[in-house]
Protein backbone atom coordinates (compact mmCIF):
# COMPACT_ATOMS: atom_id res chain seq x y z
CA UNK A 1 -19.21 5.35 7.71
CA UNK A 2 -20.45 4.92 4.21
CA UNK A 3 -23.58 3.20 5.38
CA UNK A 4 -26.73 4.75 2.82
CA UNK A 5 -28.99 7.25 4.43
CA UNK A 6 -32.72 6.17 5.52
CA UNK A 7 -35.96 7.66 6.24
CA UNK A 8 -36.76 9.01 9.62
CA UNK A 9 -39.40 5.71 9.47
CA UNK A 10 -37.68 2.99 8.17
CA UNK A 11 -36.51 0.79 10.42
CA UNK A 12 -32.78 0.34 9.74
CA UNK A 13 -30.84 0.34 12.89
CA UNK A 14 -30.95 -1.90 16.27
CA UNK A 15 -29.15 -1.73 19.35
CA UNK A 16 -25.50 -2.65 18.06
CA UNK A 17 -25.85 0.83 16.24
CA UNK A 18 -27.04 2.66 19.68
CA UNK A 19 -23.96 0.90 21.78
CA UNK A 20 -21.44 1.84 18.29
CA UNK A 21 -23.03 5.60 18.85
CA UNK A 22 -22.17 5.66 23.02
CA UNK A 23 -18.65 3.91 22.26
CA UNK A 24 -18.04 6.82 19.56
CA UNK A 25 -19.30 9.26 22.30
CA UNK A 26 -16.73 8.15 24.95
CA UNK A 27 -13.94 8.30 22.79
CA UNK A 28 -14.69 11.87 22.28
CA UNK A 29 -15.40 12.75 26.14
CA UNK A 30 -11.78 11.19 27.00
CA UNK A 31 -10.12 13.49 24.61
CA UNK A 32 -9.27 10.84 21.86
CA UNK A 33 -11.39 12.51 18.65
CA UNK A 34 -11.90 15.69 18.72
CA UNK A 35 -14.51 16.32 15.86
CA UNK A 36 -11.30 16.85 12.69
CA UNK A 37 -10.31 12.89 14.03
CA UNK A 38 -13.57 11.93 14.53
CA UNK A 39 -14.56 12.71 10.58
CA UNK A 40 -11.09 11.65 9.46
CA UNK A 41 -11.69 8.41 11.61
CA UNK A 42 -15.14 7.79 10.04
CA UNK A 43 -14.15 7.56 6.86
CA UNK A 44 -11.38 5.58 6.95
CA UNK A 45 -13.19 3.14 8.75
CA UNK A 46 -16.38 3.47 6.16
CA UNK A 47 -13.65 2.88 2.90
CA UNK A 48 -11.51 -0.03 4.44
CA UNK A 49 -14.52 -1.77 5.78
CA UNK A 50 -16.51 -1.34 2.71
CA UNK A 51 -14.19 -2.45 0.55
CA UNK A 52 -13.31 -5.54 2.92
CA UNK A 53 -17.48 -6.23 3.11
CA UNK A 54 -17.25 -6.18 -0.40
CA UNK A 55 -14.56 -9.20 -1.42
CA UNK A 56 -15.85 -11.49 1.57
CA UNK A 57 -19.29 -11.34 0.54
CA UNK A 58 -18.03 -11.68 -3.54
CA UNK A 59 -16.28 -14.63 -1.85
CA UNK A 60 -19.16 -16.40 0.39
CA UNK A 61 -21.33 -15.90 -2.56
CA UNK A 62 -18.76 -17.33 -5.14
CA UNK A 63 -18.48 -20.53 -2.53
CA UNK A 64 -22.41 -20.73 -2.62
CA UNK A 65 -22.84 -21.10 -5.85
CA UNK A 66 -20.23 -23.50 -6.35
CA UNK A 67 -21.80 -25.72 -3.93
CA UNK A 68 -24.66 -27.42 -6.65
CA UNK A 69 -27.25 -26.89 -3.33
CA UNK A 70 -29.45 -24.12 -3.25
CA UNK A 71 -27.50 -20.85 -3.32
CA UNK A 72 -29.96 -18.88 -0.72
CA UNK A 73 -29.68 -21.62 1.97
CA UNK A 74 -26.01 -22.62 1.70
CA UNK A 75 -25.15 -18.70 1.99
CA UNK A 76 -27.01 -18.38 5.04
CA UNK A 77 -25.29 -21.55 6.43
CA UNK A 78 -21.59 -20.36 5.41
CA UNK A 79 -22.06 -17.29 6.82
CA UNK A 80 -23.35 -18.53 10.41
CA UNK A 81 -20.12 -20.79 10.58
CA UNK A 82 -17.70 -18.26 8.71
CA UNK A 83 -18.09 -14.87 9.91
CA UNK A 84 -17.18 -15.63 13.91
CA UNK A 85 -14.18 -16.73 12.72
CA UNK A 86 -13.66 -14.42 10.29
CA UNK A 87 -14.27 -11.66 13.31
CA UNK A 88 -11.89 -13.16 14.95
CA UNK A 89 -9.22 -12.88 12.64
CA UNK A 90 -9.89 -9.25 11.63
CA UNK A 91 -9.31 -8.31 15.25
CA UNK A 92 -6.22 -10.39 15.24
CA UNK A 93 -4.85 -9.05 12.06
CA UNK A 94 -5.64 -5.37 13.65
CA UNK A 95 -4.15 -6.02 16.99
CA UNK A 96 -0.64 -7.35 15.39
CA UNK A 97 -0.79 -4.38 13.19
CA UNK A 98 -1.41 -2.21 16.04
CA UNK A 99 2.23 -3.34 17.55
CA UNK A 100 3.98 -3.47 14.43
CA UNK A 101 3.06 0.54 14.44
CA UNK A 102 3.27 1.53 17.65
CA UNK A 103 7.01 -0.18 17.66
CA UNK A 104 7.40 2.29 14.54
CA UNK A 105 6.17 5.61 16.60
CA UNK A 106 8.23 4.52 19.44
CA UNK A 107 11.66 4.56 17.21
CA UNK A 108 11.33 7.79 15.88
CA UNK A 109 12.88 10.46 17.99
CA UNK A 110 9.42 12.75 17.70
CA UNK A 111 6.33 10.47 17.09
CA UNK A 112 4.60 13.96 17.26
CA UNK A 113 6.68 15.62 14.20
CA UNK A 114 4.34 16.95 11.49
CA UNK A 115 6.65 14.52 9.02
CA UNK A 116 8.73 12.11 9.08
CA UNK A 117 11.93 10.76 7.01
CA UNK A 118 11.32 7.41 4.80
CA UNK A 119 12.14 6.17 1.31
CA UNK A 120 9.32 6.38 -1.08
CA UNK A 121 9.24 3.69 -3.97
CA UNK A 122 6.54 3.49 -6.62
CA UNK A 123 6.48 0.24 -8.98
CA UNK A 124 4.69 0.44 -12.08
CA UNK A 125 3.60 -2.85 -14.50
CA UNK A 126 4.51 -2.06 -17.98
CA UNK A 127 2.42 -2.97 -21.09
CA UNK A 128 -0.69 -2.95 -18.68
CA UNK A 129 -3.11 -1.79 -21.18
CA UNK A 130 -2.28 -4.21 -23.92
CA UNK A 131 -2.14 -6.81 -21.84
CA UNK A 132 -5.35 -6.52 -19.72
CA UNK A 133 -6.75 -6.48 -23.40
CA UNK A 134 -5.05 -10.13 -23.94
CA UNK A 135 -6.56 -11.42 -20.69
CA UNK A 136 -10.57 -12.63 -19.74
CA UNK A 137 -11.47 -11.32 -16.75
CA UNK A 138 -10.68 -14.25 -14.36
CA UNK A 139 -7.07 -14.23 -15.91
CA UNK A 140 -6.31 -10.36 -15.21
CA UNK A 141 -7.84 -10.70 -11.52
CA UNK A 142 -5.28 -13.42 -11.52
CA UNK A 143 -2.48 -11.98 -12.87
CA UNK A 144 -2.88 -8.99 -10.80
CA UNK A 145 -3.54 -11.02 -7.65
CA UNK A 146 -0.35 -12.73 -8.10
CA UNK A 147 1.70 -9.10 -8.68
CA UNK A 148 0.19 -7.98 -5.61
CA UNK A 149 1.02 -10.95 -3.47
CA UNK A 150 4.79 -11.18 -4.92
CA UNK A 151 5.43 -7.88 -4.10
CA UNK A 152 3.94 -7.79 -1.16
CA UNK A 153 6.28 -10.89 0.16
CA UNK A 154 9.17 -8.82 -1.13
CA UNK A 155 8.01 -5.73 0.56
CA UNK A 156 6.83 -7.25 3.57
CA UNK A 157 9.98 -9.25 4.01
CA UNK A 158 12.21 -6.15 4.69
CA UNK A 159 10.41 -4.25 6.81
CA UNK A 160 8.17 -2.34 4.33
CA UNK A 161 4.70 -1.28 4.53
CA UNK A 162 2.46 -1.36 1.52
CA UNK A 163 0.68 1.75 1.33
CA UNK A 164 -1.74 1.09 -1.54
CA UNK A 165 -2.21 -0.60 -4.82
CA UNK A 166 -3.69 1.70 -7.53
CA UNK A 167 -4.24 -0.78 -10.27
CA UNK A 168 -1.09 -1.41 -11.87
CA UNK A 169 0.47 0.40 -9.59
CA UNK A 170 2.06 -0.07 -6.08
CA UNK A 171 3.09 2.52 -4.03
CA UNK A 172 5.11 1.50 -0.27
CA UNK A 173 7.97 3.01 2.07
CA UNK A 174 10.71 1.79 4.13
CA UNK A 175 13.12 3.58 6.75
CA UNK A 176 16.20 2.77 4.85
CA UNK A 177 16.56 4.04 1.07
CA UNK A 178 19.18 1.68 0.90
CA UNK A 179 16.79 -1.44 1.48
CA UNK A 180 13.66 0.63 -0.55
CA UNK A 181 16.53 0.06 -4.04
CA UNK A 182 16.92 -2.94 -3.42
CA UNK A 183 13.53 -3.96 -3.47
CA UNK A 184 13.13 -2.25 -6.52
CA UNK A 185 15.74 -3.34 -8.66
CA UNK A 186 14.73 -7.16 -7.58
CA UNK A 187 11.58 -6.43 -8.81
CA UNK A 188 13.13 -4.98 -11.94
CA UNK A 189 15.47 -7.71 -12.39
CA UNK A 190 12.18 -10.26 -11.92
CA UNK A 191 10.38 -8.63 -14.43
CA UNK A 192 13.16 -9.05 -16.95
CA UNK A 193 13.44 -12.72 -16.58
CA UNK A 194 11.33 -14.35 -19.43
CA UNK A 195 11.03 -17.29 -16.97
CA UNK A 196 9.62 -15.81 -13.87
CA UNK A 197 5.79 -14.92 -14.59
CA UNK A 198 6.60 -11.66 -12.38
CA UNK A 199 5.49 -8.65 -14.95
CA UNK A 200 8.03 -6.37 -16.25
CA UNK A 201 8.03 -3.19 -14.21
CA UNK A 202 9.32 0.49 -13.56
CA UNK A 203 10.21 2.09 -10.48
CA UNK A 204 11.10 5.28 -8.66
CA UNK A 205 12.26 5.75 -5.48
CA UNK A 206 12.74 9.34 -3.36
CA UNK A 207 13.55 9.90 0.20
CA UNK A 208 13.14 12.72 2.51
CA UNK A 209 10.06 13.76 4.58
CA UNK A 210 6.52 12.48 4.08
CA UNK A 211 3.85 13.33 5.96
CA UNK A 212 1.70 9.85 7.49
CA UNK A 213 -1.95 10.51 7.90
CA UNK A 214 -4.92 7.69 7.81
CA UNK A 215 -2.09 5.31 7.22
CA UNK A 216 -1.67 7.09 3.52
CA UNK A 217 1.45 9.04 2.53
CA UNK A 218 1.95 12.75 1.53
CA UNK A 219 4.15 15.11 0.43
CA UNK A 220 6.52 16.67 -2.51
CA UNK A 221 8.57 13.11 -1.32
CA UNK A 222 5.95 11.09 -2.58
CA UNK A 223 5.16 13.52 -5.80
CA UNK A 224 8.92 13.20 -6.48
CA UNK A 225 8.90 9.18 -6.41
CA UNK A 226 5.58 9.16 -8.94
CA UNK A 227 6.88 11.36 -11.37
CA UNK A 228 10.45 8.95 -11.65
CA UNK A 229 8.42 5.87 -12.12
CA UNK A 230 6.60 7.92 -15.19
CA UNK A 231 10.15 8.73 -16.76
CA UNK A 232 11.53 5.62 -15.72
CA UNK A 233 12.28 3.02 -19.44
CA UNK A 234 10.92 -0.58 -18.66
CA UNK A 235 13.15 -2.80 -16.20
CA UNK A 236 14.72 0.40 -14.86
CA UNK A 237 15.13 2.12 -11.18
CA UNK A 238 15.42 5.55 -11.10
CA UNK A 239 16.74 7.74 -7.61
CA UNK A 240 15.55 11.47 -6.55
CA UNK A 241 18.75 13.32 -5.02
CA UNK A 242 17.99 12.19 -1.35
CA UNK A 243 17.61 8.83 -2.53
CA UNK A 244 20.99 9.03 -4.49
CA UNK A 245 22.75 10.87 -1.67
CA UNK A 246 21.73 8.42 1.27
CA UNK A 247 23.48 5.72 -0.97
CA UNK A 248 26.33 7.02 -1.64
CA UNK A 249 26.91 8.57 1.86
CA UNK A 250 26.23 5.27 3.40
CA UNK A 251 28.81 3.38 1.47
CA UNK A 252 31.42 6.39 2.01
CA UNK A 253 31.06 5.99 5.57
CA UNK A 254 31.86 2.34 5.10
CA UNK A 255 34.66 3.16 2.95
CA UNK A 256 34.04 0.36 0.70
CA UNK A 257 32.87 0.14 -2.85
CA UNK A 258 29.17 1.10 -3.78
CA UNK A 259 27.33 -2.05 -4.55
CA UNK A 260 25.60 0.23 -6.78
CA UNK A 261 26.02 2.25 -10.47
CA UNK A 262 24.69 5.81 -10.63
CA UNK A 263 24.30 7.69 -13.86
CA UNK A 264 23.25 11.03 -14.08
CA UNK A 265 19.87 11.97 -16.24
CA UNK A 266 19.02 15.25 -17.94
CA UNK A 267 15.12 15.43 -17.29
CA UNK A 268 12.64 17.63 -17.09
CA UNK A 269 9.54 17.01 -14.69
CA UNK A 270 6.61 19.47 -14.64
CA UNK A 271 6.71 21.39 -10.85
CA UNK A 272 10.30 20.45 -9.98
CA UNK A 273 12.38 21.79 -13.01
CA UNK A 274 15.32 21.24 -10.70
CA UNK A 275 15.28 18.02 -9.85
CA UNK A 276 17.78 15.34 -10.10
CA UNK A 277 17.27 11.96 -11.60
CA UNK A 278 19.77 9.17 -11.19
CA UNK A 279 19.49 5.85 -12.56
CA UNK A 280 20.73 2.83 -10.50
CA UNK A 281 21.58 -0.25 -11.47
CA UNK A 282 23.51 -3.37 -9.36
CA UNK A 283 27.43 -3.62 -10.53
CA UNK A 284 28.17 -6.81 -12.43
């Protein structure tokens, strides 16, 4: 679980750790981890929590020291009142989530299927470099704070799922490609107004089969998506070929116009030399 190793004689355990070792132990005796879950389960719950431990503590300490009272003592008192709570809402957060996914599994025809269909959409910040470079410390935690939390909304508003944030980048999927573009090219078209303070981005977007594991994504799908946001110019969108085709067989079997723009691209990307790149844009 990430935790560091001890001696064989240090005290560094108590009984919490001896009931977290017999829970562990029944969820392998009813079948639930066998010992590839168990590991894979381990981790996961080692990185996430880590990272989690990490900011609240950075937080509680950051409160302390505000405070003008004696850092030691007003720590120890913020985290006697905080951390019940904070339990609290950790499980609560989990237990919504929990829903929200098994409402996912439950719509696909084969929640057991090795992979499933979804839109893939990577946005990347351009400029990032030179402008972290501009930027003291507490402005670029600030200014990425505030990308992450737009974006979020946006994804979060349509039914998408953040997968990760990888510095400047963001990677998430939605069910409908149709809904994954439009995200995108609001995101493009925020990042080209001088007077929103959203940054100017890039994205790609590719649909077909990924393969959901640890609440990550995998697969050619997702490869596809990374390597358009690379190739993409600043304040653009561009669309793999099952991205391009769900659009335009959507609004065929509306028989109405395309909301959309397509234009074909001649690119090469290293390990698909076939691929197809389209760039979308919204008609005027």
């Amino acid at each position: 679980m990430g935790f560091a190793h001890t001696s064989d004689d240090e005290v560094a355990f108590t009984p919490a750790d001896v009931e977290a070792l017999r829970l562990a132990q029944d969820l392998v005796e009813l079948g639930i981890l066998s010992p590839d879950r168990q590991a894979a389960l381990v981790r996961t719950w080692g990185r996430s929590f880590a990272r989690l431990a990490e900011w609240q503590t950075s937080l509680l300490t950051s409160v302390a020291l505000e405070s003008g009272a004696d850092p030691g003592e007003t720590l120890a008192e913020l985290t006697g009142q905080v951390l019940p709570r904070v339990e609290e809402l950790q499980s609560y957060v989990w237990r919504r989530h929990l829903v929200s996914a098994g409402g996912r599994m439950l719509a696909v025809a084969d929640p057991a299927a090795p992979s499933l269909p979804a839109a893939v959409v990577f946005v990347d910040i351009v400029g990032y470099t030179s402008r972290s470079k501009s930027l003291t410390d507490a402005e670029l935690v600030a200014w990425i704070e505030d990308f992450e939390s737009t974006t979020t909304d946006l994804v979060n508003g349509v039914g998408g799922r953040i997968i990760k944030n990888i510095g400047d980048e963001v990677l998430f999927v939605l069910d409908d490609p149709a809904a994954a573009t439009e995200i995108a090219l609001e995101m493009t078209r925020r990042g080209s107004d001088e007077d929103d303070p959203y940054p100017e981005v890039r994205a790609g977007v590719a649909y077909g089969e990924v393969v959901l594991r640890l609440g990550d994504v995998f697969g050619p799908t997702v490869n596809i998506a990374a390597r358009l946001t690379s190739l993409a110019r600043p304040g653009s969108v561009l669309l793999d070929h099952g991205a391009h085709e769900a659009l335009t067989d959507a609004t065929a079997d509306q028989t109405r116009e395309s909301p959309y723009s397509f234009r074909r691209l001649r690119r090469s990307v290293k390990g698909y030399s076939r691929l197809e790149v389209w760039v979308v844009r919204r008609r005027s």
